[in-house]
PDB file of N, CA and C in Angstrom:
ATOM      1  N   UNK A   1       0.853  -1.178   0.000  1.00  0.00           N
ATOM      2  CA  UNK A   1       0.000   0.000   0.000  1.00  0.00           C
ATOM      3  C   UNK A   1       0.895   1.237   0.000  1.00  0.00           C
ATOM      4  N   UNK A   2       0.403   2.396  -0.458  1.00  0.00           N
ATOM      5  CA  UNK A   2       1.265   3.827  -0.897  1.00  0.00           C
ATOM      6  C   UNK A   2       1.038   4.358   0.041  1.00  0.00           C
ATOM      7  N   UNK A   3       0.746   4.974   1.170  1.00  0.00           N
ATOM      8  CA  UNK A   3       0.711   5.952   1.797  1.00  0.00           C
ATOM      9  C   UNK A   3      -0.731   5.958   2.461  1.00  0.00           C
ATOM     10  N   UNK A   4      -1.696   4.474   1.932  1.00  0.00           N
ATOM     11  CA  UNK A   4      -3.012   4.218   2.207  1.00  0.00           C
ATOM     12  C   UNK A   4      -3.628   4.909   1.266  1.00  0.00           C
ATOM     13  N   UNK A   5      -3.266   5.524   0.381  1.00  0.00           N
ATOM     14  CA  UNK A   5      -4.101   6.227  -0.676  1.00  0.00           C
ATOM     15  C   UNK A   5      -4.433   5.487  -1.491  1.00  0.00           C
ATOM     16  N   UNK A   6      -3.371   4.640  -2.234  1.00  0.00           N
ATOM     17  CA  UNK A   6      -3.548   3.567  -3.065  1.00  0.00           C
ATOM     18  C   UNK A   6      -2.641   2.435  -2.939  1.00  0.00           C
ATOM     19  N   UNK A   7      -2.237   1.122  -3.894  1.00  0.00           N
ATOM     20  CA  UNK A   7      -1.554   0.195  -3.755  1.00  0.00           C
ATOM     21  C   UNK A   7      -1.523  -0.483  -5.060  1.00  0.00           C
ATOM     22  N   UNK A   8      -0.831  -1.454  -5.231  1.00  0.00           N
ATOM     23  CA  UNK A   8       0.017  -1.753  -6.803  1.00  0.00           C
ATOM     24  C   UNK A   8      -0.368  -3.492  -6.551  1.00  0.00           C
ATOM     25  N   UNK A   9      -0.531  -4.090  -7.424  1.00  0.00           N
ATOM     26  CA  UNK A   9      -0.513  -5.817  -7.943  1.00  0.00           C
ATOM     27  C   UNK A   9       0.184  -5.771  -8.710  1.00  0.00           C
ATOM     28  N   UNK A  10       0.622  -6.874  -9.028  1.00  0.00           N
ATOM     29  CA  UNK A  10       1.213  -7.307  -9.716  1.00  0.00           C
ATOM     30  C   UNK A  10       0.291  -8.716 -10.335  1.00  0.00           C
ATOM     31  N   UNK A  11      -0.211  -7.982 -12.158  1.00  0.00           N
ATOM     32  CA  UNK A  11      -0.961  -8.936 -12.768  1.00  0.00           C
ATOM     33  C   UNK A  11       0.153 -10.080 -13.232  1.00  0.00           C
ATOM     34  N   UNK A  12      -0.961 -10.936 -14.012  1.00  0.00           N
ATOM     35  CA  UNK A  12      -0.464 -11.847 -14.749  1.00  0.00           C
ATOM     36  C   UNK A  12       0.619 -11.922 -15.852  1.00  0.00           C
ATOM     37  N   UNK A  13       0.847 -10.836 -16.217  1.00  0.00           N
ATOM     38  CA  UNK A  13       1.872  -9.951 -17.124  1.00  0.00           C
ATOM     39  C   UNK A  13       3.055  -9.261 -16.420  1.00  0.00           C
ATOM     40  N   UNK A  14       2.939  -9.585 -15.180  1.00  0.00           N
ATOM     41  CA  UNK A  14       4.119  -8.969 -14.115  1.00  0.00           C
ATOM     42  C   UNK A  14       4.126  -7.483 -14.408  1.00  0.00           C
ATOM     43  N   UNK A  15       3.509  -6.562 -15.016  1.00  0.00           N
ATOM     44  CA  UNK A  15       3.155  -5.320 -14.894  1.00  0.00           C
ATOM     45  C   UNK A  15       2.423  -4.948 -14.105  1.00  0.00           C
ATOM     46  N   UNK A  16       2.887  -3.961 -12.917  1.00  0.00           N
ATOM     47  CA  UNK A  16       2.001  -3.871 -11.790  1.00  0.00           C
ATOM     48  C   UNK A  16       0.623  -2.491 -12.061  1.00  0.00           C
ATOM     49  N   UNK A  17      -0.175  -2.729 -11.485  1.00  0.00           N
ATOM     50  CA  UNK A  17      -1.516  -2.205 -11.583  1.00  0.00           C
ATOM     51  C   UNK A  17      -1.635  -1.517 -10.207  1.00  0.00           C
ATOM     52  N   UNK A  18      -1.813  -0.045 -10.540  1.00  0.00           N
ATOM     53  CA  UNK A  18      -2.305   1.124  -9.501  1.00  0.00           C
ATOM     54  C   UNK A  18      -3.587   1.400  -9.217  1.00  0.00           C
ATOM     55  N   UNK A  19      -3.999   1.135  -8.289  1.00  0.00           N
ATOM     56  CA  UNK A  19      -5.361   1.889  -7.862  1.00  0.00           C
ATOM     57  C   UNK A  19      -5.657   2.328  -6.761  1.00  0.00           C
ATOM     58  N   UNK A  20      -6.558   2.775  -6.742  1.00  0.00           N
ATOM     59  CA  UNK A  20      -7.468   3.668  -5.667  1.00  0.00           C
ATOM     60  C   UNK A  20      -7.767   2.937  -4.093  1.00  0.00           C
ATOM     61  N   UNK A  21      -7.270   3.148  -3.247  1.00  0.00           N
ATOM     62  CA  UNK A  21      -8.081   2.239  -2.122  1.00  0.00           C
ATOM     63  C   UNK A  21      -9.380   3.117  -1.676  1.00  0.00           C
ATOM     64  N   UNK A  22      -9.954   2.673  -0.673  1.00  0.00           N
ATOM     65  CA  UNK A  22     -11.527   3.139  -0.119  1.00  0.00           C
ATOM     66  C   UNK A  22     -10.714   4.587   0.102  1.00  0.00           C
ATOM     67  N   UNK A  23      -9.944   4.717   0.669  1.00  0.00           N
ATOM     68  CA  UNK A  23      -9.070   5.703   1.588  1.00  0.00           C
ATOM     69  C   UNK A  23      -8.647   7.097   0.825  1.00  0.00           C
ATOM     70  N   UNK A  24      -8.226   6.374  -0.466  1.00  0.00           N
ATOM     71  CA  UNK A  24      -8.000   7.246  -1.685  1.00  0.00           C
ATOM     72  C   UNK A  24      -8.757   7.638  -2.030  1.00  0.00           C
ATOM     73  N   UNK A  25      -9.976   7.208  -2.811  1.00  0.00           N
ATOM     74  CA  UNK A  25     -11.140   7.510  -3.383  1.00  0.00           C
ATOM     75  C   UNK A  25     -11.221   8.561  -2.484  1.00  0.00           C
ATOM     76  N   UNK A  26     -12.096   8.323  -0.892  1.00  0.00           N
ATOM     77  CA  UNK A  26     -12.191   9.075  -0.275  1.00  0.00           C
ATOM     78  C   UNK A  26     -11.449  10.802  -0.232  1.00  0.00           C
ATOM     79  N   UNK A  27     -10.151  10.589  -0.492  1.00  0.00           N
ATOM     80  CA  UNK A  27      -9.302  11.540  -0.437  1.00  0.00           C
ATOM     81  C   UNK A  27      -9.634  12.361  -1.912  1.00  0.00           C
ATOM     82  N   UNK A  28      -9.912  11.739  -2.462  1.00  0.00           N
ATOM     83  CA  UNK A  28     -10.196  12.043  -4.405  1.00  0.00           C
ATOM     84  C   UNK A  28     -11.867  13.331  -3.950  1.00  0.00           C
ATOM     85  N   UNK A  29     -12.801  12.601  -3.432  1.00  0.00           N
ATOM     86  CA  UNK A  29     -13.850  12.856  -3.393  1.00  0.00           C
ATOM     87  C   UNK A  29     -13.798  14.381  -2.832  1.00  0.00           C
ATOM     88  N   UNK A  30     -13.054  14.169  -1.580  1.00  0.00           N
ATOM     89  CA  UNK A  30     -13.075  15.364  -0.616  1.00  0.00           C
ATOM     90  C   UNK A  30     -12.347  16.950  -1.360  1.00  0.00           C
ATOM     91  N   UNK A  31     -11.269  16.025  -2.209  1.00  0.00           N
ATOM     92  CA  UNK A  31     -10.582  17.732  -3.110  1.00  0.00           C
ATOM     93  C   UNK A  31     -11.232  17.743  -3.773  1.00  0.00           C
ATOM     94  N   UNK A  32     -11.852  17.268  -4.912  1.00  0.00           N
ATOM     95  CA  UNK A  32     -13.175  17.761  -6.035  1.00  0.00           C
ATOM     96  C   UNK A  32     -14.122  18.490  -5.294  1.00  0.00           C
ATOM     97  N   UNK A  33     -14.448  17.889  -4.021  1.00  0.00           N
ATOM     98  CA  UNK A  33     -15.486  19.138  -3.324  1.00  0.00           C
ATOM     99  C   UNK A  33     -14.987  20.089  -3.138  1.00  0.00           C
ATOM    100  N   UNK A  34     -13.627  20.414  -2.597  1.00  0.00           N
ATOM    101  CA  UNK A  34     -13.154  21.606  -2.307  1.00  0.00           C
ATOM    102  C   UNK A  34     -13.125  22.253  -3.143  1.00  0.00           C
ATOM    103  N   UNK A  35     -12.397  21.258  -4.106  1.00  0.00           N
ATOM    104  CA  UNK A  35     -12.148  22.517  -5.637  1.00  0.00           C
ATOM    105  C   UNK A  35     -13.265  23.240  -6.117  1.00  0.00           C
ATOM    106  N   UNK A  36     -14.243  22.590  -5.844  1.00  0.00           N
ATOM    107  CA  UNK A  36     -15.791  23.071  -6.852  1.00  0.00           C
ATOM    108  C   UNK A  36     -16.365  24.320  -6.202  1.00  0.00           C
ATOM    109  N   UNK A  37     -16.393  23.631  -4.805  1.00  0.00           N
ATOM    110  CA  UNK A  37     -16.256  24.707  -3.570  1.00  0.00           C
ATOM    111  C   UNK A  37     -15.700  25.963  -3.917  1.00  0.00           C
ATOM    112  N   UNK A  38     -14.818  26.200  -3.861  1.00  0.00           N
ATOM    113  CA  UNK A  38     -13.607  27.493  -4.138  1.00  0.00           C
ATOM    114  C   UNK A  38     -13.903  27.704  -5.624  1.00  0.00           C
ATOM    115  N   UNK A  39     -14.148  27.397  -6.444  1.00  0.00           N
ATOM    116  CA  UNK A  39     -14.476  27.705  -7.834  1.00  0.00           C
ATOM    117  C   UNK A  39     -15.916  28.420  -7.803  1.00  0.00           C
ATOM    118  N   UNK A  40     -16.901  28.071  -7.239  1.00  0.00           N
ATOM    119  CA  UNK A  40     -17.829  28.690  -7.031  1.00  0.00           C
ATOM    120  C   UNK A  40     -17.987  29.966  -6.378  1.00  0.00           C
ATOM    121  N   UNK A  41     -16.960  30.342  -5.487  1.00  0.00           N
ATOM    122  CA  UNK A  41     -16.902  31.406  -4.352  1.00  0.00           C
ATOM    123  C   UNK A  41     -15.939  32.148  -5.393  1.00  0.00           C
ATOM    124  N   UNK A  42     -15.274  32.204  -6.114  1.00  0.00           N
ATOM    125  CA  UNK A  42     -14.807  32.811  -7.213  1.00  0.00           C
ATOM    126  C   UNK A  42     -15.627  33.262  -8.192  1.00  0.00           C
ATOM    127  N   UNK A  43     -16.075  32.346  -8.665  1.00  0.00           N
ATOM    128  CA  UNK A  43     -17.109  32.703  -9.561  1.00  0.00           C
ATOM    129  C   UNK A  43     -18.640  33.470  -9.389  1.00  0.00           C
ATOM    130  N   UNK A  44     -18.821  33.571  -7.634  1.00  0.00           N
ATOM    131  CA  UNK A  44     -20.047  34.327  -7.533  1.00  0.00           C
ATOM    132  C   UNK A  44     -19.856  35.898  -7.662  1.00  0.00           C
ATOM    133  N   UNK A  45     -18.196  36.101  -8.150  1.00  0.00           N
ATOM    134  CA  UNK A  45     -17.845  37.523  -7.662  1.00  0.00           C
ATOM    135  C   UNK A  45     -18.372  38.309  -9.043  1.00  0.00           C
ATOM    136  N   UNK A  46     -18.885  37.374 -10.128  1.00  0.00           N
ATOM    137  CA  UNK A  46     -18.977  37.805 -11.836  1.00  0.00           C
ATOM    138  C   UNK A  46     -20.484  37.225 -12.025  1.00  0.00           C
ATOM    139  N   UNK A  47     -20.916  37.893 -12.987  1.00  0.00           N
ATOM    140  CA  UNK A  47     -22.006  38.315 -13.351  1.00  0.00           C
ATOM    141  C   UNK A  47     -22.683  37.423 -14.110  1.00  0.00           C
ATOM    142  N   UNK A  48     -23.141  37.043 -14.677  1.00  0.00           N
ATOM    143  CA  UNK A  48     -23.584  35.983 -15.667  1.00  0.00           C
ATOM    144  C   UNK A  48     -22.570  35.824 -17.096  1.00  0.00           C
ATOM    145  N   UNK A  49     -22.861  37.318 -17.525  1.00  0.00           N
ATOM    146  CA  UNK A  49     -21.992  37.701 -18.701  1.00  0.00           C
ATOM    147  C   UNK A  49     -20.667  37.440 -18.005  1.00  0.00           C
ATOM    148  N   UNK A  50     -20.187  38.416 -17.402  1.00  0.00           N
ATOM    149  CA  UNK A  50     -19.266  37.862 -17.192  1.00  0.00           C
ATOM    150  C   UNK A  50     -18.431  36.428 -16.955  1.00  0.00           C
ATOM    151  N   UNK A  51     -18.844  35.605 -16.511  1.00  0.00           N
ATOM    152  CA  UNK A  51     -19.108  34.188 -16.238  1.00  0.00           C
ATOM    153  C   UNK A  51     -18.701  33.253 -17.764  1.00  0.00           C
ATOM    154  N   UNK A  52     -19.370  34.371 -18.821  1.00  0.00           N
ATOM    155  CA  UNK A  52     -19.822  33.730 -19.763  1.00  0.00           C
ATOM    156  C   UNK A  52     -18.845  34.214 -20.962  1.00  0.00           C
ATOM    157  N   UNK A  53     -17.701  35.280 -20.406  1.00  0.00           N
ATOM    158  CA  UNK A  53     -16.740  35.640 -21.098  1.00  0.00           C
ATOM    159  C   UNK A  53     -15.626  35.379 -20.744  1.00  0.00           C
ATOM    160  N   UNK A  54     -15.473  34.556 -19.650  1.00  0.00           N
ATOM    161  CA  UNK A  54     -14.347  34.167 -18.567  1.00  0.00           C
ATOM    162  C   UNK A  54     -14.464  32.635 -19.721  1.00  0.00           C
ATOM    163  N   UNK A  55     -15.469  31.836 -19.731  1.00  0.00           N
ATOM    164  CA  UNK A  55     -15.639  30.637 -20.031  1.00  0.00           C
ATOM    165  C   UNK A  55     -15.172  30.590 -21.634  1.00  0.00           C
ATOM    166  N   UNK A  56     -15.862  31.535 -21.982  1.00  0.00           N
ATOM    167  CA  UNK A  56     -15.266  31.800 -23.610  1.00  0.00           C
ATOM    168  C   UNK A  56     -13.628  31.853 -23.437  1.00  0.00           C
ATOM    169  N   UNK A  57     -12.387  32.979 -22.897  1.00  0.00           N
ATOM    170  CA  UNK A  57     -11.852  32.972 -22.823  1.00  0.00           C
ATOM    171  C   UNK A  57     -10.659  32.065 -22.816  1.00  0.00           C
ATOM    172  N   UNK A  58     -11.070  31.109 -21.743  1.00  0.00           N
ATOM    173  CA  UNK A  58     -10.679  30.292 -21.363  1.00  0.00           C
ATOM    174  C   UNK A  58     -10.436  28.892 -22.020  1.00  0.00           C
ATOM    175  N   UNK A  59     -11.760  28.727 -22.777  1.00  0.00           N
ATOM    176  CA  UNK A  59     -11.730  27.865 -23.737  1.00  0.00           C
ATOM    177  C   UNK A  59     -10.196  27.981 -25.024  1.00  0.00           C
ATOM    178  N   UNK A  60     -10.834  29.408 -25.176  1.00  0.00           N
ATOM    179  CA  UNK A  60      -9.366  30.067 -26.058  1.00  0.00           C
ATOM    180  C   UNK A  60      -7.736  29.703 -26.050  1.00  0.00           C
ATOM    181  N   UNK A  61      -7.789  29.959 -25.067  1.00  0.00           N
ATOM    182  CA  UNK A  61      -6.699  29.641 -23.936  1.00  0.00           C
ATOM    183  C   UNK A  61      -6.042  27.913 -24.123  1.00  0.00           C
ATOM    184  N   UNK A  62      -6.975  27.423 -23.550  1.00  0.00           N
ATOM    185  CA  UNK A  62      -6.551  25.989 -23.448  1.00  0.00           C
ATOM    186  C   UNK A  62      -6.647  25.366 -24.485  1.00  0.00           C
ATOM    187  N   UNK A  63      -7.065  26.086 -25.877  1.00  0.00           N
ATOM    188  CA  UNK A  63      -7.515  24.978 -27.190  1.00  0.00           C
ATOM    189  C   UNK A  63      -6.322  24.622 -27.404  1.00  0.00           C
ATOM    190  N   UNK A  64      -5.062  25.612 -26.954  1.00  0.00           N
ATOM    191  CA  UNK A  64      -3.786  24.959 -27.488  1.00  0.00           C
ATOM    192  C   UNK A  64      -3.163  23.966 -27.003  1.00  0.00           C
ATOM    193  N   UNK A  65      -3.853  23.528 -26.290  1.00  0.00           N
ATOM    194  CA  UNK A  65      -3.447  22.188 -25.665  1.00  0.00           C
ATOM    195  C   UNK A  65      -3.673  20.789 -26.150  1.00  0.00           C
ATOM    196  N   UNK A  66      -5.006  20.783 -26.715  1.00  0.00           N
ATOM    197  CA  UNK A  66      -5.315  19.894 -27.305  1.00  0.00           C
ATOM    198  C   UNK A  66      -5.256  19.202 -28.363  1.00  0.00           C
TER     199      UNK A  66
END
């Protein structure tokens, strides 16, 4: 086990496999709330439009990533 967050097997292919324990998940669950949390309290500071030119923007922004 990693730190109780997650832990590794080792399949049939001797390539080991990462996942999530209850513990992790848990830990997963709790920052997506936060984050959404704090994204929202940011975002109540703008207007609809505004909201809606931040999102445009942004899109802009990151297309170069993809």
């Amino acid at each position: 086990m990693l730190g109780g967050g997650a832990g590794r097997e080792l399949e049939q292919s001797d390539l080991p496999r990462v996942f999530l324990t209850d513990a992790g998940l848990d830990l997963i669950n709790r920052m997506v709330s936060a984050h959404l949390e704090n994204e929202r309290m940011l975002l109540s500071n703008l207007s609809g439009d505004e909201q809606a030119t931040l999102r445009e923007l942004l899109q802009r922004l990151t297309a170069a990533f993809e």
